[in-house]
C-alpha atoms as a PDB file:
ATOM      1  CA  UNK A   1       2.327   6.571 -52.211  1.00  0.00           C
ATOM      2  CA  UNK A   2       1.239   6.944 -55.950  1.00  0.00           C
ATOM      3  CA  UNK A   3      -1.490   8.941 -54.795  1.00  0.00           C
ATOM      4  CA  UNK A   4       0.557  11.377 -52.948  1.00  0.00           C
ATOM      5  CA  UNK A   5       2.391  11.533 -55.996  1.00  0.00           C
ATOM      6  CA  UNK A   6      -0.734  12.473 -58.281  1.00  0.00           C
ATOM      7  CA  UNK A   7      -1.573  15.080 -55.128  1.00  0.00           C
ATOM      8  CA  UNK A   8       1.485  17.100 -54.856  1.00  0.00           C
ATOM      9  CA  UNK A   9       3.559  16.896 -58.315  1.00  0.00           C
ATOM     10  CA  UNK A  10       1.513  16.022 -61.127  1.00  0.00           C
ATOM     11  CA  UNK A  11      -2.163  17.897 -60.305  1.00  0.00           C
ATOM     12  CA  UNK A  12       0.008  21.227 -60.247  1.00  0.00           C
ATOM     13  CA  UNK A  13       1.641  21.001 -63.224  1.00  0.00           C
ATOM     14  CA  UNK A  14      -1.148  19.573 -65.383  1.00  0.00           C
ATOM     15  CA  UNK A  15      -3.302  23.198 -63.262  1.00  0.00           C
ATOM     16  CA  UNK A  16      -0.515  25.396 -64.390  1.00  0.00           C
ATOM     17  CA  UNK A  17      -0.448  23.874 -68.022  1.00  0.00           C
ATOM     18  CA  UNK A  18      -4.428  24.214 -68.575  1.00  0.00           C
ATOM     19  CA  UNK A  19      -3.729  27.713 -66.951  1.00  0.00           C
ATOM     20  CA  UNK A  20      -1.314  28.757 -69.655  1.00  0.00           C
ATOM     21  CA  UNK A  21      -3.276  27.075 -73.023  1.00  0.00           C
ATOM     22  CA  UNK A  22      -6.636  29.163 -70.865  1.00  0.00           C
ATOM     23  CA  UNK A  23      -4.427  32.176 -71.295  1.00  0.00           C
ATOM     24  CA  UNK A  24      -3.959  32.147 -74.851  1.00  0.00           C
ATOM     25  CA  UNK A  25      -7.507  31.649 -75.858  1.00  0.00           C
ATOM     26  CA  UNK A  26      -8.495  34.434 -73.053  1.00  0.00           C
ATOM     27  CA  UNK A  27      -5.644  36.416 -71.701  1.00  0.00           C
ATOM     28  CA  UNK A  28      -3.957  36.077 -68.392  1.00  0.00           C
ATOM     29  CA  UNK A  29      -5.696  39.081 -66.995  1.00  0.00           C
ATOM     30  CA  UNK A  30      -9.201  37.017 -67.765  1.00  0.00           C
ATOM     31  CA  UNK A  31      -7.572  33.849 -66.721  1.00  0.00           C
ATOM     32  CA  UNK A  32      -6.604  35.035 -63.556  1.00  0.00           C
ATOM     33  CA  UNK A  33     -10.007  36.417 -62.678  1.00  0.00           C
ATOM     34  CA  UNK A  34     -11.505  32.964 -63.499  1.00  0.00           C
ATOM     35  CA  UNK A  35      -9.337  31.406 -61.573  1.00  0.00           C
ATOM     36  CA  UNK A  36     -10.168  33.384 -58.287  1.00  0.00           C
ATOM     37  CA  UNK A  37     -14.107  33.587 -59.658  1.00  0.00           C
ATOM     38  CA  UNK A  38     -14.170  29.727 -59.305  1.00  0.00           C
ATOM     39  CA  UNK A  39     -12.126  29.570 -55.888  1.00  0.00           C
ATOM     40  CA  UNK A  40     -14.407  32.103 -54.137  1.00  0.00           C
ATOM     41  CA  UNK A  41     -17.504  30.921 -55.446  1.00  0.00           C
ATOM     42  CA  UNK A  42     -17.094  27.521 -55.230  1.00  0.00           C
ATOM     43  CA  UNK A  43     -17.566  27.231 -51.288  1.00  0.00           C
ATOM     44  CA  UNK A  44     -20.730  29.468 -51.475  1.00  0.00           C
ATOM     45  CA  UNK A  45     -22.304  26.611 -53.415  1.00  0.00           C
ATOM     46  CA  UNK A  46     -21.011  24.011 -51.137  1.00  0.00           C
ATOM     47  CA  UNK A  47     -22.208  25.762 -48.120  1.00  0.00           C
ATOM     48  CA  UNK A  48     -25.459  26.573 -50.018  1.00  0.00           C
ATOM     49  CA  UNK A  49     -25.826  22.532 -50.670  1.00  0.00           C
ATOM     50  CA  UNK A  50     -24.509  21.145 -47.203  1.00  0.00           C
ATOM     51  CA  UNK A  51     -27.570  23.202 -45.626  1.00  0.00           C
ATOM     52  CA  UNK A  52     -30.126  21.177 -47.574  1.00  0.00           C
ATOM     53  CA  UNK A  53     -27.795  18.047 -46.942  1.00  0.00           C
ATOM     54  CA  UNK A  54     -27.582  18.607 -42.971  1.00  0.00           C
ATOM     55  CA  UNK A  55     -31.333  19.322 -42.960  1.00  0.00           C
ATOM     56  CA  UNK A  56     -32.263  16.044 -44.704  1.00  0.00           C
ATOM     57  CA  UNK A  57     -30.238  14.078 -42.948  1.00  0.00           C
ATOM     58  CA  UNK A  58     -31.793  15.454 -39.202  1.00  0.00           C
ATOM     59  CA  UNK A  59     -35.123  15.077 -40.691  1.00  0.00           C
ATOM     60  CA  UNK A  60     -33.808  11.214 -41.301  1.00  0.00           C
ATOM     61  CA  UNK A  61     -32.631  10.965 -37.970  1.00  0.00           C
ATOM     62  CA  UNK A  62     -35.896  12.458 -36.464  1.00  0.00           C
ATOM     63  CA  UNK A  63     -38.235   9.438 -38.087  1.00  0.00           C
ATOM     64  CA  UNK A  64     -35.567   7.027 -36.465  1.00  0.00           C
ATOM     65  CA  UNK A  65     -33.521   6.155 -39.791  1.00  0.00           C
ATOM     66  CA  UNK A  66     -29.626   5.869 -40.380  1.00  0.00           C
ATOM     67  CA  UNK A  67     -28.602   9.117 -42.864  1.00  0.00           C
ATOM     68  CA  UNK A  68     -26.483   6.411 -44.946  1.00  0.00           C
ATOM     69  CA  UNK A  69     -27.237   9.123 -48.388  1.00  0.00           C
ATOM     70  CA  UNK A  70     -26.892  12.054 -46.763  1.00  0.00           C
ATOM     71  CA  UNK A  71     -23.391  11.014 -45.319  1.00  0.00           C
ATOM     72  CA  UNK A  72     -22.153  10.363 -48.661  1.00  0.00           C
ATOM     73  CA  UNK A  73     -23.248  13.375 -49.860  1.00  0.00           C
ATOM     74  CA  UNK A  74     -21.966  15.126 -46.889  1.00  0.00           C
ATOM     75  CA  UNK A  75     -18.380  13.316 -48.279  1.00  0.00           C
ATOM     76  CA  UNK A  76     -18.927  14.467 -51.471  1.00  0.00           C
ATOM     77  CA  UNK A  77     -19.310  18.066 -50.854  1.00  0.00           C
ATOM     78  CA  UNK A  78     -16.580  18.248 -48.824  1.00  0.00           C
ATOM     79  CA  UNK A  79     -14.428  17.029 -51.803  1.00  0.00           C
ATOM     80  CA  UNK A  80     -15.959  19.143 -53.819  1.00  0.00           C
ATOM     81  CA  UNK A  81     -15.409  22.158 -51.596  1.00  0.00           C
ATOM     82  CA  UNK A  82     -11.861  21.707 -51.125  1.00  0.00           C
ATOM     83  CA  UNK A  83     -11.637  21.345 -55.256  1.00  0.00           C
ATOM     84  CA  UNK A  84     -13.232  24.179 -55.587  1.00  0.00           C
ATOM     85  CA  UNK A  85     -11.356  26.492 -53.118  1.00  0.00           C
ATOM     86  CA  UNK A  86      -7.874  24.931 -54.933  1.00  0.00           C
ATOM     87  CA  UNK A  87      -6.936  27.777 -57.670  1.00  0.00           C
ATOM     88  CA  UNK A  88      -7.032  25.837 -60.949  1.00  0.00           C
ATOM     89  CA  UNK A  89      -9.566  25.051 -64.098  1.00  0.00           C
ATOM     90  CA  UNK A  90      -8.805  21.119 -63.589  1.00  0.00           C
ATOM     91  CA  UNK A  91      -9.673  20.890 -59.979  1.00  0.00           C
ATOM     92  CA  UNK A  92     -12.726  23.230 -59.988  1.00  0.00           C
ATOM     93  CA  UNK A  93     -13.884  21.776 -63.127  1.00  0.00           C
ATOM     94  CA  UNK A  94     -14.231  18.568 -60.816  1.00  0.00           C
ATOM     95  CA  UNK A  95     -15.737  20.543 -57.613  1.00  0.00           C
ATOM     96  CA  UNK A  96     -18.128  21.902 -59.511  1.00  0.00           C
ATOM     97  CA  UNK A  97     -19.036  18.270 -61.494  1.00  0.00           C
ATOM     98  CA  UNK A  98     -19.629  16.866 -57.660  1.00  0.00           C
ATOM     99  CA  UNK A  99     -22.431  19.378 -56.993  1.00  0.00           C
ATOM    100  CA  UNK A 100     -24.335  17.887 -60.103  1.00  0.00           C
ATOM    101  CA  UNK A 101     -27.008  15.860 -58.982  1.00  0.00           C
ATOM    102  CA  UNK A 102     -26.104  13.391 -61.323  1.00  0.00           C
ATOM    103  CA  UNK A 103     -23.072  13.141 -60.567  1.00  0.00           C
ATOM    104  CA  UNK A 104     -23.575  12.888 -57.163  1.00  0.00           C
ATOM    105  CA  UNK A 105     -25.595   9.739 -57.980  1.00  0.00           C
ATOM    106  CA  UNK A 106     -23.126   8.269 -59.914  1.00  0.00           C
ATOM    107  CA  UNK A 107     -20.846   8.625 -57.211  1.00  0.00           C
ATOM    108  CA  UNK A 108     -23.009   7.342 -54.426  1.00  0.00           C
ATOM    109  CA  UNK A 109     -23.825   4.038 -56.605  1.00  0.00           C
ATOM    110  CA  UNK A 110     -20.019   3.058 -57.195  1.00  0.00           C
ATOM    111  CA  UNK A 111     -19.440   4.170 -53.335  1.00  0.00           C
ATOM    112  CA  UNK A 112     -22.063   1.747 -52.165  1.00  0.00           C
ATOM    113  CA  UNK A 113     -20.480  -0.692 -54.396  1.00  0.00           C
ATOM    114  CA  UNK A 114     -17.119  -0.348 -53.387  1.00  0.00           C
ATOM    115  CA  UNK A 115     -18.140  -0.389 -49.693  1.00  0.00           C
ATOM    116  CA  UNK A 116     -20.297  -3.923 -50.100  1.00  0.00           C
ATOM    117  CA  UNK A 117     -17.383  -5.397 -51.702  1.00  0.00           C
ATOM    118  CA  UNK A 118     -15.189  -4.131 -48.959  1.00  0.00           C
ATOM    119  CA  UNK A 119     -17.638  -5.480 -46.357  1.00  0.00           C
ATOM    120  CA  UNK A 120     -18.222  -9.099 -48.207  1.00  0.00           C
ATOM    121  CA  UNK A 121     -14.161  -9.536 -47.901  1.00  0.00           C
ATOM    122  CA  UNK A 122     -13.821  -8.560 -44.136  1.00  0.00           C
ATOM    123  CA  UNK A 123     -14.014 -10.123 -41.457  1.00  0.00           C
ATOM    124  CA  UNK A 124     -15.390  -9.163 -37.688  1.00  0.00           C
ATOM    125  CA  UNK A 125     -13.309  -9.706 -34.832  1.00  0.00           C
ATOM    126  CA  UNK A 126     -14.804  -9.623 -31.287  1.00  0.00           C
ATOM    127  CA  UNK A 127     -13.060  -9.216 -27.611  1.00  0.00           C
ATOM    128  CA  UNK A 128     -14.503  -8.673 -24.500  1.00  0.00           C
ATOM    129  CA  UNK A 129     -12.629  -6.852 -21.621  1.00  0.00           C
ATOM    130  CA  UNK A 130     -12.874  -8.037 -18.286  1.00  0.00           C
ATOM    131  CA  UNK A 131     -11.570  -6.147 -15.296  1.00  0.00           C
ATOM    132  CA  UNK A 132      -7.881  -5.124 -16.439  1.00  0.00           C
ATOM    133  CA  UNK A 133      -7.616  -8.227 -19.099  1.00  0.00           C
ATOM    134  CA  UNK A 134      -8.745  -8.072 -22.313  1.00  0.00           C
ATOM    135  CA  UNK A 135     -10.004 -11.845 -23.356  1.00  0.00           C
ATOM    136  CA  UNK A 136     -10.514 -12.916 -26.765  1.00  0.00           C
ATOM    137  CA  UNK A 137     -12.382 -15.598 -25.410  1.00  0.00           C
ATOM    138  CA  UNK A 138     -16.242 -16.699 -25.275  1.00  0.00           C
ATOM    139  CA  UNK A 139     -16.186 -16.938 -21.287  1.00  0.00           C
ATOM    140  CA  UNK A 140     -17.018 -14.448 -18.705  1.00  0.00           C
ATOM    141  CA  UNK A 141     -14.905 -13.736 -15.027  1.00  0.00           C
ATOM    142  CA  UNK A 142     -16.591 -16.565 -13.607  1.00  0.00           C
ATOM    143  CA  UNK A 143     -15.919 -19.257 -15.857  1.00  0.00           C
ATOM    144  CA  UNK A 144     -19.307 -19.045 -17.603  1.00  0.00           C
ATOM    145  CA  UNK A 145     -19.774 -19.618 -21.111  1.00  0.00           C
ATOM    146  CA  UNK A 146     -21.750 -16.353 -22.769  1.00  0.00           C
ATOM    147  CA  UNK A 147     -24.227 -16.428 -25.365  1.00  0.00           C
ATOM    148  CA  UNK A 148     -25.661 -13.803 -27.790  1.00  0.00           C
ATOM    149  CA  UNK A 149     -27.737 -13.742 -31.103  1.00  0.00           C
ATOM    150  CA  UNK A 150     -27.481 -11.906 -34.244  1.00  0.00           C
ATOM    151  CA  UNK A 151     -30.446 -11.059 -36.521  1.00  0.00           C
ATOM    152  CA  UNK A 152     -30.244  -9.897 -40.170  1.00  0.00           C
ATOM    153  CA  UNK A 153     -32.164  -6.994 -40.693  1.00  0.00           C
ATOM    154  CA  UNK A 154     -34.414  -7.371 -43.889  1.00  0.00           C
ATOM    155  CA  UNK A 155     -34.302  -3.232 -44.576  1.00  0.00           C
ATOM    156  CA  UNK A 156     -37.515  -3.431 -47.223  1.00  0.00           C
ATOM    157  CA  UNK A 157     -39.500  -4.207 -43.964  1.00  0.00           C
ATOM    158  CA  UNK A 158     -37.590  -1.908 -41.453  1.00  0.00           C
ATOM    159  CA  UNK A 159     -37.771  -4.883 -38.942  1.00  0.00           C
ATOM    160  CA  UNK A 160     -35.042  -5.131 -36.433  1.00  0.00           C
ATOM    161  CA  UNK A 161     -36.819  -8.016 -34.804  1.00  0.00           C
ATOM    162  CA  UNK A 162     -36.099 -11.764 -34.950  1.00  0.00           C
ATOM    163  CA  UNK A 163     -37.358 -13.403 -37.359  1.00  0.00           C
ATOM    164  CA  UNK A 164     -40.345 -16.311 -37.144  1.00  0.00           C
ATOM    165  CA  UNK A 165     -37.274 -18.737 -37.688  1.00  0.00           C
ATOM    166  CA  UNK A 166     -35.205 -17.462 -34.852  1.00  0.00           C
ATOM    167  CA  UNK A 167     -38.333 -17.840 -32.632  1.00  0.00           C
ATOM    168  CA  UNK A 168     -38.706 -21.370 -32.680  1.00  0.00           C
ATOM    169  CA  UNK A 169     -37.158 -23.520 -30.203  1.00  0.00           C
ATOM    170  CA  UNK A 170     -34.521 -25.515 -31.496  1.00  0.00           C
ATOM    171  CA  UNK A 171     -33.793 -29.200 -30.798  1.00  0.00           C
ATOM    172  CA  UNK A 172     -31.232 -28.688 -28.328  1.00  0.00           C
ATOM    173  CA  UNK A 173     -32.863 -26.310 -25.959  1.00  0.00           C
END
């Protein structure tokens, strides 16, 4: 709701306000030219960047690896192109910040941060469908209790495999 706020009222007004102090230091003829300079521009450089994105993130795919870097960045410059295509100084002053490398670090570390604190507080739920019920319980149609395993995935190593642990026969069968 507040956001929506910020979106529609208050990111306007604060453009058209930079627009008008840009226009006494420069002239509105100037200003208006920058203004349409940026938002033509601006997805050019995007488009330019998302190539090099999409290509390192097949060539991740292709040696069997999950593109988790390239997605965010992927995010990122589609933020940054719609930023960028918005007339205004404040908004493509921001587009054109995301295309920073540095920037785009800075953003991927507190996005990975966010996310594992987002993970750490949720929970998984499971349910299995059987025929035209949906069960939330551990027992197949006939009655039969179903078993699986979970291993966690040590990703310095890139083993998916069980670990020596989980190989060992446990007391109970």
């Amino acid at each position: 709701m507040v956001l929506g706020f910020l979106l529609v009222v208050l990111i306007p007004i604060a453009e058209v306000w930079t627009a008008i102090q840009v226009s006494h230091h420069i002239g509105w003829l100037a200003t208006i030219a920058l203004m349409i300079l940026i938002s033509a521009c601006g997805p050019s450089l995007v488009r330019r960047q998302g190539t090099g994105v999409w290509r390192r993130a097949r060539r991740r795919l292709e040696e069997g690896e999950i593109p988790g870097r390239e997605a965010i960045d992927g995010v990122l410059l589609l933020i940054a192109g719609g930023l960028l295509t918005f007339p205004g100084f404040i908004t493509g002053v921001l587009g054109l910040l995301l295309l920073l490398p540095p920037i785009q670090r800075l953003v991927r570390f507190a996005s990975r941060a966010w996310l594992a604190r987002k993970v750490r507080r949720s929970s998984v739920t499971t349910q299995a469908t059987v025929g035209a019920f949906d069960r939330h319980t551990p027992f197949d149609r006939h009655g039969q209790v179903m078993t699986a395993e979970s291993y966690a995935v040590d990703h310095a190593q890139r083993s998916p495999g069980p670990t020596k642990e989980a190989d060992q026969p446990t007391a109970d069968g």
